[in-house]
C-alpha atoms as a PDB file:
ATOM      1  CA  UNK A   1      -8.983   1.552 -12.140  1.00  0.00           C
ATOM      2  CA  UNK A   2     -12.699   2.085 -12.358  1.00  0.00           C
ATOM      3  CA  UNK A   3     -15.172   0.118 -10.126  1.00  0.00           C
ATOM      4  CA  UNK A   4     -18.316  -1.218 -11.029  1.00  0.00           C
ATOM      5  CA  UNK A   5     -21.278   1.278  -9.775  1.00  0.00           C
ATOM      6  CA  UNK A   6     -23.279  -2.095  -8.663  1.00  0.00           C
ATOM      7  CA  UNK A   7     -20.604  -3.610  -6.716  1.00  0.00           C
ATOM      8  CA  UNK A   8     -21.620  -3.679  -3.027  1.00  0.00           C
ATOM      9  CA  UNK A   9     -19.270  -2.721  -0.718  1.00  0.00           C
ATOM     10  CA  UNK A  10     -18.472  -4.747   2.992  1.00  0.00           C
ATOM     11  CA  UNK A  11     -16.829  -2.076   5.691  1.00  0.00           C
ATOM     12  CA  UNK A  12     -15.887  -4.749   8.191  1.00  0.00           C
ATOM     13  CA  UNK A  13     -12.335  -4.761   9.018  1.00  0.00           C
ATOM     14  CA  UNK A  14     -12.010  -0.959   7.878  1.00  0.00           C
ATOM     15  CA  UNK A  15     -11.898   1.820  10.817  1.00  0.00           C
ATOM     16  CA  UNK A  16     -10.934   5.194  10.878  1.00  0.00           C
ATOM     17  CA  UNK A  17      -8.291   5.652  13.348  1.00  0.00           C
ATOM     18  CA  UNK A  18      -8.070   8.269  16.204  1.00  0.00           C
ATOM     19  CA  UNK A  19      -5.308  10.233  17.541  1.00  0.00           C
ATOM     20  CA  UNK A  20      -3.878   8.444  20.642  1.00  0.00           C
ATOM     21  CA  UNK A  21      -0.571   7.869  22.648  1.00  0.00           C
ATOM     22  CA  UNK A  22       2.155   6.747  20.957  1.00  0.00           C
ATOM     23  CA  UNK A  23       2.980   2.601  21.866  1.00  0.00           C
ATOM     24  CA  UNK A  24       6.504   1.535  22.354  1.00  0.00           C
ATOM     25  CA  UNK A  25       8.873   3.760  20.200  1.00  0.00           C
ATOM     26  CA  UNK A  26       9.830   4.383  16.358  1.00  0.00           C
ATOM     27  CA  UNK A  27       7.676   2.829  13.696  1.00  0.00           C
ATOM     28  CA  UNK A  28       8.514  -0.806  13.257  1.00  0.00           C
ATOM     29  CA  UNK A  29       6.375  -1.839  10.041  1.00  0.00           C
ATOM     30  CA  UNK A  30       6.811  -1.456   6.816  1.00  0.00           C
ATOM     31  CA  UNK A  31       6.121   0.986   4.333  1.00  0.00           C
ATOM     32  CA  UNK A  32       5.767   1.671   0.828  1.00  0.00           C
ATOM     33  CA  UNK A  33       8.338   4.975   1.551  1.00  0.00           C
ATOM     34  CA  UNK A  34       8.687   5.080   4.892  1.00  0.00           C
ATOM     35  CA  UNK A  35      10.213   7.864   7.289  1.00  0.00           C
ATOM     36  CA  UNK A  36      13.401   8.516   4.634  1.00  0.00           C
ATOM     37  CA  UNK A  37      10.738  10.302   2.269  1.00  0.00           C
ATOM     38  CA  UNK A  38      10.058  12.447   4.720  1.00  0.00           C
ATOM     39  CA  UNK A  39      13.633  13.000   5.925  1.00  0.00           C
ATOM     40  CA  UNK A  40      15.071  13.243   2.039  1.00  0.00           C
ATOM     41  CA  UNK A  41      12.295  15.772   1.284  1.00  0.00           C
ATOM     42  CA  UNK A  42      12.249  18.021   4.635  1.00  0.00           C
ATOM     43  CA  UNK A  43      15.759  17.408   6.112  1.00  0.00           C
ATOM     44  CA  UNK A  44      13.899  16.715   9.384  1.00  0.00           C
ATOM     45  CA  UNK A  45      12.883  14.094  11.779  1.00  0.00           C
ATOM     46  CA  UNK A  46       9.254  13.641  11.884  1.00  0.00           C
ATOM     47  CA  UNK A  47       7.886  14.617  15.231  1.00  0.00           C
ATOM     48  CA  UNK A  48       5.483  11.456  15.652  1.00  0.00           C
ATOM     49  CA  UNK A  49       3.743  12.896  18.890  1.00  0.00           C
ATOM     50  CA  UNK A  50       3.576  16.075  16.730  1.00  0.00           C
ATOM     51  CA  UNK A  51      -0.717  17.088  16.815  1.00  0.00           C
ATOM     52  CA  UNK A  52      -2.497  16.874  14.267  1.00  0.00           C
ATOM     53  CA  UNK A  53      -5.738  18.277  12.487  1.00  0.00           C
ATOM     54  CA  UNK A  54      -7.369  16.743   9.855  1.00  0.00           C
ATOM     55  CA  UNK A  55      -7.708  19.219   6.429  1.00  0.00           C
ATOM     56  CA  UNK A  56     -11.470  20.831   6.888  1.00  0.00           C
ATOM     57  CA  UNK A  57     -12.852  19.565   3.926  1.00  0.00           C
ATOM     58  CA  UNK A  58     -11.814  16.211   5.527  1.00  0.00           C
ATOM     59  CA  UNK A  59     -13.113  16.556   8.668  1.00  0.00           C
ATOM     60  CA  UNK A  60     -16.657  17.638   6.963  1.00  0.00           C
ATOM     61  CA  UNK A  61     -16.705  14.611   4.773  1.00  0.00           C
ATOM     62  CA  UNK A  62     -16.682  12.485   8.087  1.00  0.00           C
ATOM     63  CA  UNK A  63     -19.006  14.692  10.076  1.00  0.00           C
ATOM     64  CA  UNK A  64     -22.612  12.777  10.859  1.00  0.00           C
ATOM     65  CA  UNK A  65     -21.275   9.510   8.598  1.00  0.00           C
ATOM     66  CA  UNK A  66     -19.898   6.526   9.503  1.00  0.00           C
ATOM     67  CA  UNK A  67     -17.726   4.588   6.476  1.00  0.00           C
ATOM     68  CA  UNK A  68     -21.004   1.673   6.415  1.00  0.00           C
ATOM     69  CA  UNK A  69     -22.980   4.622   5.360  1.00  0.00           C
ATOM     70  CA  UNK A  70     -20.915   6.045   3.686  1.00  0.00           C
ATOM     71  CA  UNK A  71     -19.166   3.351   1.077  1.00  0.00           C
ATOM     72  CA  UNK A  72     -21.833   0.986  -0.062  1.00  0.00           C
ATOM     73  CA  UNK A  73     -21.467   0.342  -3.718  1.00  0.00           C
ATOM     74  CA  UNK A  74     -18.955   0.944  -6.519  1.00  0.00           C
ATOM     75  CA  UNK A  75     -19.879   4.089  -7.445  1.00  0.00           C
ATOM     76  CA  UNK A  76     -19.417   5.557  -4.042  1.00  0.00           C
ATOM     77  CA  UNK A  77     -15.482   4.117  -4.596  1.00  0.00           C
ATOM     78  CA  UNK A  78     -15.548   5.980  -7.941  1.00  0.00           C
ATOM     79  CA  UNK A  79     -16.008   9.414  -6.299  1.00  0.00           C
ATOM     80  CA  UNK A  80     -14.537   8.871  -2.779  1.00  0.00           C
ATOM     81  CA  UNK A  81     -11.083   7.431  -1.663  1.00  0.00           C
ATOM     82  CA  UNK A  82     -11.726   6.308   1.698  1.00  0.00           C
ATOM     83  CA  UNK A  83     -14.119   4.314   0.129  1.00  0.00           C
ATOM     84  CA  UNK A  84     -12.060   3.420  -3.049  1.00  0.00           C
ATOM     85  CA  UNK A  85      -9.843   2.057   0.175  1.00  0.00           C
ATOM     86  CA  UNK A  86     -12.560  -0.201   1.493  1.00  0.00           C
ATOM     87  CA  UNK A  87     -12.983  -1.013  -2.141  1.00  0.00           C
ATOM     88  CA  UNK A  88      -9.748  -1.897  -2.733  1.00  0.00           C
ATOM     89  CA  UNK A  89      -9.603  -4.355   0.423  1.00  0.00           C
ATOM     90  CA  UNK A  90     -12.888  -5.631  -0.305  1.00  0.00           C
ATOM     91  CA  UNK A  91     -11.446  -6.779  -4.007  1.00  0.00           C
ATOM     92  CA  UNK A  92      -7.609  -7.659  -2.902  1.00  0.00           C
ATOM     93  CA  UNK A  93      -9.017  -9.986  -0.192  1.00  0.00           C
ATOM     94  CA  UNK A  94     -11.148 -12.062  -2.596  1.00  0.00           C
ATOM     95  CA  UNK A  95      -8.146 -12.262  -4.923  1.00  0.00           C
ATOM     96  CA  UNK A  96      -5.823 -13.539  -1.964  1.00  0.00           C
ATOM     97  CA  UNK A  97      -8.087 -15.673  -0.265  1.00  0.00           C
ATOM     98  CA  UNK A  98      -8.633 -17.460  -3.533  1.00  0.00           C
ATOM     99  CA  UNK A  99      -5.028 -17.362  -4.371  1.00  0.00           C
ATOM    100  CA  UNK A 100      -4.134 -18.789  -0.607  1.00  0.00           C
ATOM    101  CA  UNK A 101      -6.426 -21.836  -1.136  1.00  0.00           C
ATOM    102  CA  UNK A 102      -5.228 -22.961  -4.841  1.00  0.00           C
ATOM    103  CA  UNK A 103      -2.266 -21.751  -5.398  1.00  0.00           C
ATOM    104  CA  UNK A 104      -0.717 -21.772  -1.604  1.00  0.00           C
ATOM    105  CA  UNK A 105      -2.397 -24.023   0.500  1.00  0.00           C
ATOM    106  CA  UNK A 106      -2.385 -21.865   3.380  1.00  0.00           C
ATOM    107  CA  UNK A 107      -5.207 -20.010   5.037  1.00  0.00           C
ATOM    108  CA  UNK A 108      -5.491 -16.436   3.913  1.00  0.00           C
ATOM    109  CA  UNK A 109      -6.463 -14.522   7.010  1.00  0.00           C
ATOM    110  CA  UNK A 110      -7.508 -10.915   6.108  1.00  0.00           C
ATOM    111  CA  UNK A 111      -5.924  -7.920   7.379  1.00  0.00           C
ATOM    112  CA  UNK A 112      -7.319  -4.711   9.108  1.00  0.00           C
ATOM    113  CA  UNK A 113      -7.549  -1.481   7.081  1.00  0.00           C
ATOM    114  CA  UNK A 114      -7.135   1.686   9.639  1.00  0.00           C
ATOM    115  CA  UNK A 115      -7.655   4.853   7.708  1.00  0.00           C
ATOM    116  CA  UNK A 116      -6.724   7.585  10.015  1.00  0.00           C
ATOM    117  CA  UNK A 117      -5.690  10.931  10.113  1.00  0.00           C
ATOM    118  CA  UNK A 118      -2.366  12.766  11.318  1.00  0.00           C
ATOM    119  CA  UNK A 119      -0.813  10.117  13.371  1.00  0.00           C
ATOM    120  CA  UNK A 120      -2.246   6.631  14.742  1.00  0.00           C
ATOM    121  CA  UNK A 121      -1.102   3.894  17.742  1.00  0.00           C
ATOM    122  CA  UNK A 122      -0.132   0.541  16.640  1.00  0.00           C
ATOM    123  CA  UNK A 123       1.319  -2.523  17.765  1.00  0.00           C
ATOM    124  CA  UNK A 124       5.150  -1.347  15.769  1.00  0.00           C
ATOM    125  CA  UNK A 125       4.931   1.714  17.814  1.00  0.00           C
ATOM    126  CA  UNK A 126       3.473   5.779  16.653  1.00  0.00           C
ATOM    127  CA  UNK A 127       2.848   5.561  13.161  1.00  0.00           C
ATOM    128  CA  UNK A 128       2.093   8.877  11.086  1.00  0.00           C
ATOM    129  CA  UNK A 129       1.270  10.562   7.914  1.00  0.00           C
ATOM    130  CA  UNK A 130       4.749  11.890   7.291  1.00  0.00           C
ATOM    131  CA  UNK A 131       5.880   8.486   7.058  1.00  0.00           C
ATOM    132  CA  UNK A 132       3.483   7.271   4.571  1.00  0.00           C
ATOM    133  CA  UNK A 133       1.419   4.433   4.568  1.00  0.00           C
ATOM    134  CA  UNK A 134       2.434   1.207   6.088  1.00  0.00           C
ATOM    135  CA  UNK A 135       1.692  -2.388   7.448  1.00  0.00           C
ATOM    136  CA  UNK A 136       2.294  -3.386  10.885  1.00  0.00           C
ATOM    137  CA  UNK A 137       2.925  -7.271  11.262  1.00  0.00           C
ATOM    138  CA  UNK A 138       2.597  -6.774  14.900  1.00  0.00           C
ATOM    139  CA  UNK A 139      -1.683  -5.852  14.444  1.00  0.00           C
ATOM    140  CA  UNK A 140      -1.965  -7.649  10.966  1.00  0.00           C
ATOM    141  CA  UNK A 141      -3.090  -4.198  10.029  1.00  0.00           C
ATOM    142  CA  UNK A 142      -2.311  -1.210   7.284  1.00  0.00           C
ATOM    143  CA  UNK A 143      -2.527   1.920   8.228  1.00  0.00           C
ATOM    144  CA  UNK A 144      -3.059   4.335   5.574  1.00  0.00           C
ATOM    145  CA  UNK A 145      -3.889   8.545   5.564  1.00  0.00           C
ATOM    146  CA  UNK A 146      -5.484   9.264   2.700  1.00  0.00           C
ATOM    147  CA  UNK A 147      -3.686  12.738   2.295  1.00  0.00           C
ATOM    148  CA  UNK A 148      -0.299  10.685   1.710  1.00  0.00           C
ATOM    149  CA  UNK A 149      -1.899  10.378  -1.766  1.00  0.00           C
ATOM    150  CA  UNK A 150      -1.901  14.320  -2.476  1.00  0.00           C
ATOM    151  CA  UNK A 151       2.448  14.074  -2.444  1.00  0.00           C
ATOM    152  CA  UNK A 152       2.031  11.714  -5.480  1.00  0.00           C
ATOM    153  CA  UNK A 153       2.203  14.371  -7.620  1.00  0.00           C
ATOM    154  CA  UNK A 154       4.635  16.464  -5.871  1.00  0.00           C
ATOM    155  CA  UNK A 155       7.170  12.826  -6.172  1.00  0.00           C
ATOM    156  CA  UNK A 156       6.402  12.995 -10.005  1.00  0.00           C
ATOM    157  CA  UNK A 157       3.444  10.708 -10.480  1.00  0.00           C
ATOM    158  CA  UNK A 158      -0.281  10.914 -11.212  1.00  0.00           C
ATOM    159  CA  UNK A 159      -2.735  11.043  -8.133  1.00  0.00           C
ATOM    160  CA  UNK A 160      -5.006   8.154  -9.873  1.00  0.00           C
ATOM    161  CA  UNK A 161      -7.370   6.050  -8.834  1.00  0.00           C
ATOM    162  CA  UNK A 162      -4.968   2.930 -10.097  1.00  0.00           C
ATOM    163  CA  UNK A 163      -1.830   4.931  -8.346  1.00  0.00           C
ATOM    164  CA  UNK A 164      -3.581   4.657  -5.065  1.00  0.00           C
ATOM    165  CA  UNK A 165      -4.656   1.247  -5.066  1.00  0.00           C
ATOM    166  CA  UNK A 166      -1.063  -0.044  -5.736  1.00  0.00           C
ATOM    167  CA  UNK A 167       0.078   1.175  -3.219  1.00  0.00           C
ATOM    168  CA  UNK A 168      -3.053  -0.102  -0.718  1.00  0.00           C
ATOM    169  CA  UNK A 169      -2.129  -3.811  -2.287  1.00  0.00           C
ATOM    170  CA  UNK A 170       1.620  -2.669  -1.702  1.00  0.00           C
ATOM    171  CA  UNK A 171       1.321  -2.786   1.668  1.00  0.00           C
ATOM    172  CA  UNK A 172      -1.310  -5.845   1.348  1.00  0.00           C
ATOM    173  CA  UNK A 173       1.695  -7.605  -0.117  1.00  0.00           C
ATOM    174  CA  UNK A 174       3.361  -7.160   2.784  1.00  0.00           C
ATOM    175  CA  UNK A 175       0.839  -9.003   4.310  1.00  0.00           C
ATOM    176  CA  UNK A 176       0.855 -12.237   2.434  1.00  0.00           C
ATOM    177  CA  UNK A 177       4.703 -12.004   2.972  1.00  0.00           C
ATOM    178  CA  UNK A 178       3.837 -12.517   6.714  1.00  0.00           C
ATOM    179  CA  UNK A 179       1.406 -14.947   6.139  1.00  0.00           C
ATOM    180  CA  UNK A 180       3.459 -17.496   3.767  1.00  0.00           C
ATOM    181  CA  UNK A 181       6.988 -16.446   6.142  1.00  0.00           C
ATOM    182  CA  UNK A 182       9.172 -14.727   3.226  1.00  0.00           C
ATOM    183  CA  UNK A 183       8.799 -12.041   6.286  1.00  0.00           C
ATOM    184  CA  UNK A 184      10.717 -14.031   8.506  1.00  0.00           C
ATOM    185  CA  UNK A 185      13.801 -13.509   5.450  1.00  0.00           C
ATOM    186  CA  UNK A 186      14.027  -9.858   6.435  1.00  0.00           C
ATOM    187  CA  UNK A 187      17.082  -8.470   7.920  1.00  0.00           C
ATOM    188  CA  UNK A 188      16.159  -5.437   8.785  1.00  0.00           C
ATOM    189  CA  UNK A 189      20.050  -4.131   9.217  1.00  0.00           C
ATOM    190  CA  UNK A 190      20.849  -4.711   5.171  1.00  0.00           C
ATOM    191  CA  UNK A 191      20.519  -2.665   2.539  1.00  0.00           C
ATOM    192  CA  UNK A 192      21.520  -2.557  -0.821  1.00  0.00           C
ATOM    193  CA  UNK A 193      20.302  -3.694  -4.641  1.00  0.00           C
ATOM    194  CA  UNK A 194      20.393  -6.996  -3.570  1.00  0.00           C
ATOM    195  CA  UNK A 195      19.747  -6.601   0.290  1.00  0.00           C
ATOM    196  CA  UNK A 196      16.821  -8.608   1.929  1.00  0.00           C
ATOM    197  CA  UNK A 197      14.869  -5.447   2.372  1.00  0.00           C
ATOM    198  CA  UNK A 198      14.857  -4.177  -1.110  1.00  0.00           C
ATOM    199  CA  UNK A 199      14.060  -8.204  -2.147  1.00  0.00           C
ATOM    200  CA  UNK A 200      11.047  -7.756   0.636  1.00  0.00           C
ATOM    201  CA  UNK A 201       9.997  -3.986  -1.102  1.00  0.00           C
ATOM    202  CA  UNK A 202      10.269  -5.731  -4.563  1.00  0.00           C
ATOM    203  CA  UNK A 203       8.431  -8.713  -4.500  1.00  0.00           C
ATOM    204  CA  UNK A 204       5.207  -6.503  -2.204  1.00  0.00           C
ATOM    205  CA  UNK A 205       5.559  -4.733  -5.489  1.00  0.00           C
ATOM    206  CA  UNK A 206       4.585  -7.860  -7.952  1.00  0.00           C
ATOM    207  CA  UNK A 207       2.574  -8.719  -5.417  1.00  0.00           C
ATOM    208  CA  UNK A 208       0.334  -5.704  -5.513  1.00  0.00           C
ATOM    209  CA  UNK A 209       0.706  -6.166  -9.766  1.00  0.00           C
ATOM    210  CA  UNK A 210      -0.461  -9.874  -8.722  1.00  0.00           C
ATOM    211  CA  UNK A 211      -3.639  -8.294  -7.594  1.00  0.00           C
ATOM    212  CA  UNK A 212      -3.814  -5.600 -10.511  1.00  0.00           C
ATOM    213  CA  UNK A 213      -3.858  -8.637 -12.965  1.00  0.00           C
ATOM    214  CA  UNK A 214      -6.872 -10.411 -11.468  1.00  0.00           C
ATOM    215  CA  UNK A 215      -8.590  -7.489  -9.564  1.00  0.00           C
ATOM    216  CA  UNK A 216     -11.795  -7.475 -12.573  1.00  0.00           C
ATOM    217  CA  UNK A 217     -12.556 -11.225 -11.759  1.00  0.00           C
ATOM    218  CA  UNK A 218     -12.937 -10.475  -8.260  1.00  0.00           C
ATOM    219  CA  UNK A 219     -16.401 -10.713  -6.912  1.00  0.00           C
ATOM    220  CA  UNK A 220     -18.641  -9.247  -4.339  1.00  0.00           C
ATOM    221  CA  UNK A 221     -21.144 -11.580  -1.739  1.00  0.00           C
ATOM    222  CA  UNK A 222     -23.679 -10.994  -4.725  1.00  0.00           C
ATOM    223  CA  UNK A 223     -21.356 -11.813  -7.399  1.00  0.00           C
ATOM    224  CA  UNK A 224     -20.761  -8.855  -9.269  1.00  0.00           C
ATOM    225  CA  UNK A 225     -17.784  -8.018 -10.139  1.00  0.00           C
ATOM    226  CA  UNK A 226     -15.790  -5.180  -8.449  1.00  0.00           C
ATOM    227  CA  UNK A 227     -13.673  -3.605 -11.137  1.00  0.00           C
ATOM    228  CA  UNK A 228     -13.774  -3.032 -14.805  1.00  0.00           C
ATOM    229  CA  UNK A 229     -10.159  -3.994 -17.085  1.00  0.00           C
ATOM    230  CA  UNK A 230      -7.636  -1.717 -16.514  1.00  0.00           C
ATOM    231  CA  UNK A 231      -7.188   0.619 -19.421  1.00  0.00           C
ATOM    232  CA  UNK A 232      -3.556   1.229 -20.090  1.00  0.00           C
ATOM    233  CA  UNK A 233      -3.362   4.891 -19.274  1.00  0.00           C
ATOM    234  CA  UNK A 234      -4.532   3.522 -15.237  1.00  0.00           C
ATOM    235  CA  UNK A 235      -1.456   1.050 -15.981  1.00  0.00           C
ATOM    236  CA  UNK A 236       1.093   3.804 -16.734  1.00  0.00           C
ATOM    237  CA  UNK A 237      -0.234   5.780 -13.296  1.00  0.00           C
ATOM    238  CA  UNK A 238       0.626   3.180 -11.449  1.00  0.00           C
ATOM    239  CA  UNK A 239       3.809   1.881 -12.821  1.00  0.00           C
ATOM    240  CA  UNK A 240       4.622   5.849 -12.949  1.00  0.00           C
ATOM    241  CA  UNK A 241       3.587   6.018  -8.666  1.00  0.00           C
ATOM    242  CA  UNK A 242       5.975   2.722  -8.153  1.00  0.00           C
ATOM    243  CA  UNK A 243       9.004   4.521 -10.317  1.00  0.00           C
ATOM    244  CA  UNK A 244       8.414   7.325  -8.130  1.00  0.00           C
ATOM    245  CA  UNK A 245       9.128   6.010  -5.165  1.00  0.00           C
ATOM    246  CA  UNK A 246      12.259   4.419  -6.432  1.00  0.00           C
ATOM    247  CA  UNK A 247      15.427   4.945  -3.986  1.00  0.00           C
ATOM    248  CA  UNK A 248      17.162   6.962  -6.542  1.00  0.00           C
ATOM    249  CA  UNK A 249      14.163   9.216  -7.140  1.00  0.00           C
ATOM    250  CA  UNK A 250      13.659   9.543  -3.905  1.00  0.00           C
ATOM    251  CA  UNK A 251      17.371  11.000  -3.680  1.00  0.00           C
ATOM    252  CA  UNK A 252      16.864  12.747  -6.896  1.00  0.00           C
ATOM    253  CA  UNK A 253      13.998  14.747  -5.462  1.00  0.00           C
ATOM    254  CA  UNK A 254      15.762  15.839  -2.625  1.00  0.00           C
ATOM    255  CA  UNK A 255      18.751  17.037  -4.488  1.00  0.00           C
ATOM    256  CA  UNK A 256      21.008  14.093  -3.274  1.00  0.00           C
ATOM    257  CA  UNK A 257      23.109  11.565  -4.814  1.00  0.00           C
ATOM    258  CA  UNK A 258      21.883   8.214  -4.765  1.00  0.00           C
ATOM    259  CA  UNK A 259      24.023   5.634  -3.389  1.00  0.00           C
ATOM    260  CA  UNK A 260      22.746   2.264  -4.491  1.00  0.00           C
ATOM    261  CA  UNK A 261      24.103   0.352  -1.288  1.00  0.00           C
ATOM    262  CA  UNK A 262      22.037   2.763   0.787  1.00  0.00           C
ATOM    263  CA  UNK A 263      19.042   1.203  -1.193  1.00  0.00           C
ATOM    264  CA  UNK A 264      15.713  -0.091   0.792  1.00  0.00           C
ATOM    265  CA  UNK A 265      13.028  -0.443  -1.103  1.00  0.00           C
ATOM    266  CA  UNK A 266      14.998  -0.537  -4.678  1.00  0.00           C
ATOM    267  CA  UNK A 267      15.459   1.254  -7.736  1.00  0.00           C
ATOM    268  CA  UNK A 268      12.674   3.526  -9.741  1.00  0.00           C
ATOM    269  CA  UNK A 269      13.492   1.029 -12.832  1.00  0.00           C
ATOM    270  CA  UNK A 270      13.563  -2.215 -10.103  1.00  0.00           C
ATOM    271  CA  UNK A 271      10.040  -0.869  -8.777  1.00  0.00           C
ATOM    272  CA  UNK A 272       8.190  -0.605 -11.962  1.00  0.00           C
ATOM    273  CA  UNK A 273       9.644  -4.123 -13.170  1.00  0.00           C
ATOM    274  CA  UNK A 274       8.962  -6.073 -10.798  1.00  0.00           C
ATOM    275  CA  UNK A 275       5.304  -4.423 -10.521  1.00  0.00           C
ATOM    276  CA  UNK A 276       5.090  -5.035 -13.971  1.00  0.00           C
ATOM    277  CA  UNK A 277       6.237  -8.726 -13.650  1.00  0.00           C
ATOM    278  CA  UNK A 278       3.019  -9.477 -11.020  1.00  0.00           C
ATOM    279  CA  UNK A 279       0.613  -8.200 -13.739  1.00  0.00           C
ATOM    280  CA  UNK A 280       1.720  -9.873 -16.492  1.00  0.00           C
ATOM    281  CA  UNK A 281       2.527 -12.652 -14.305  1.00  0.00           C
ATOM    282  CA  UNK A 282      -0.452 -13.093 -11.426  1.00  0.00           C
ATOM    283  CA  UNK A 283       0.336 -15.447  -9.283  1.00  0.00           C
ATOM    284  CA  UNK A 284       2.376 -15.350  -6.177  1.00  0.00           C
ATOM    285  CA  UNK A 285       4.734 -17.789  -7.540  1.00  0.00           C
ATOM    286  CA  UNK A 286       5.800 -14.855  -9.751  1.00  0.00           C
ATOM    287  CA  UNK A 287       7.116 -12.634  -7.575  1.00  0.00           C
ATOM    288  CA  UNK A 288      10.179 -14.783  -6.028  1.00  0.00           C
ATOM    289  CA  UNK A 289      12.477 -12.209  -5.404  1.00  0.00           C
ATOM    290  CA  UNK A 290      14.623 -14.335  -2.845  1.00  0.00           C
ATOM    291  CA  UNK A 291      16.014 -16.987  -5.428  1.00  0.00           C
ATOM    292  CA  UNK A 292      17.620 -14.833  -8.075  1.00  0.00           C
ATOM    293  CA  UNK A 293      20.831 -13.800  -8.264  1.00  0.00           C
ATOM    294  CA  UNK A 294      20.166  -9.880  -8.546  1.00  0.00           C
ATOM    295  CA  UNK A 295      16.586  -8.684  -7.943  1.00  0.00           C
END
């Protein structure tokens, strides 16, 4: 999804994380994969205290530049994706935050963006790029490594622009969740098609369509907009990233058998419909996963 090159970009509430010491134990938030990609793919445990070095080219782009200097208008989201990130946010939280107030009546409280590198601290315990992105309830915050997005391609999918943003309003969804309380349905010992944690992974799906269906009506402080329409090949790349991380791909790509009631996030076909229901859809009030029958 292409930004507009005039739309001025707001950095607060985005940080670049730093390596530090691990808080509490395993990761406790949620993720768009989570630690079983990592275990499917490599047969190991990731080592979460493991160290870490950014790639070089990396490491340059952040030498001498801090993110306000370096992600100021659209264009700069066009051709970078730590600033397509603070893009992203910028453009999801003027969606929500007008969603909260008309269609909700709650009070949409942002959350933080940490982009960092290798591994990160946070409030659900060590959190790492092996793992994927994710959103920790217990900081109101996503954590995301922007080299998560180079395994798109490797799980089957396109490494787009569009594919990367749904999976930044993924993990947003996962935020509104907490903030309207369909968190609090979670039990976090199910699994299964119809458990409460693939219902949870499904409806952050339609929720992050939710966003993809208004995201060109959302406006920056000067009131231009931040995004152009989606063209339908940036739709296919990101309904192809949510089939990808489907359960039963994710088994597939291992060389496993999927077993459906081992499900936590849902199928490849589950994924893409229920993303596909938000942006036809685009409301919250489309993406009740809890009250049907089979999700």
């Amino acid at each position: 999804m292409t930004f507009n090159d005039n739309a001025q970009l707001d950095t607060s509430g985005v940080t670049r994380g730093r390596r530090g010491a691990a808080v509490g134990g395993g990761l406790g938030g949620f993720g768009l994969i989570g630690v079983i990609l990592y275990v499917l793919i490599t047969g190991q445990l990731p080592d979460l205290g493991q160290a870490y070095e950014a790639p070089a080219n990396q490491q340059e782009q952040h030498q001498g530049q801090s993110l306000e200097e370096q992600c100021r208008t659209g264009a700069d989201a066009n051709s970078n994706v730590e600033c397509r990130m603070v893009a992203g946010k910028n453009s999801i939280d003027a969606f929500w935050n007008a969603q909260t107030r008309s269609e909700l009546g709650i009070r949409y409280q942002p959350a933080s963006l940490n982009l960092f590198s290798g591994r990160v601290s946070t409030a659900c315990g060590a959190g790492s790029s092996q793992t994927g992105p994710f959103y920790c309830p217990g900081d109101q915050s996503i954590y995301i490594d922007v080299s998560f997005f180079d395994q798109l391609n490797r799980l089957g999918a396109d490494n787009a622009p569009l594919a990367q943003l749904y999976i930044l309003a993924h993990e947003y969804g996962h935020h509104m969740q907490l903030l309207t309380g369909d968190l609090n349905k979670i039990d976090h010992r199910s699994s299964g098609e119809s458990s409460s944690m693939v219902r949870s992974e499904l409806q952050a799906d339609c929720l992050a369509g939710a966003w993809i269906h208004n995201a060109a009506s959302t406006k920056d402080a000067n009131g231009n907009a931040f995004m152009k329409q989606p063209t339908e090949a940036e739709l296919r790349a990101a309904m192809d990233a949510a089939q990808a991380v489907g359960d039963d791909r994710i088994y597939e790509n291992a060389g496993l058998e999927a077993n459906p009631d081992n499900f936590s996030h849902g199928s490849a076909e589950k994924r893409m419909e229920w993303l596909l229901r938000g942006i036809k859809g685009g409301t919250y009030q489309t993406c009740d996963t809890w009250s049907v029958a089979k999700p």
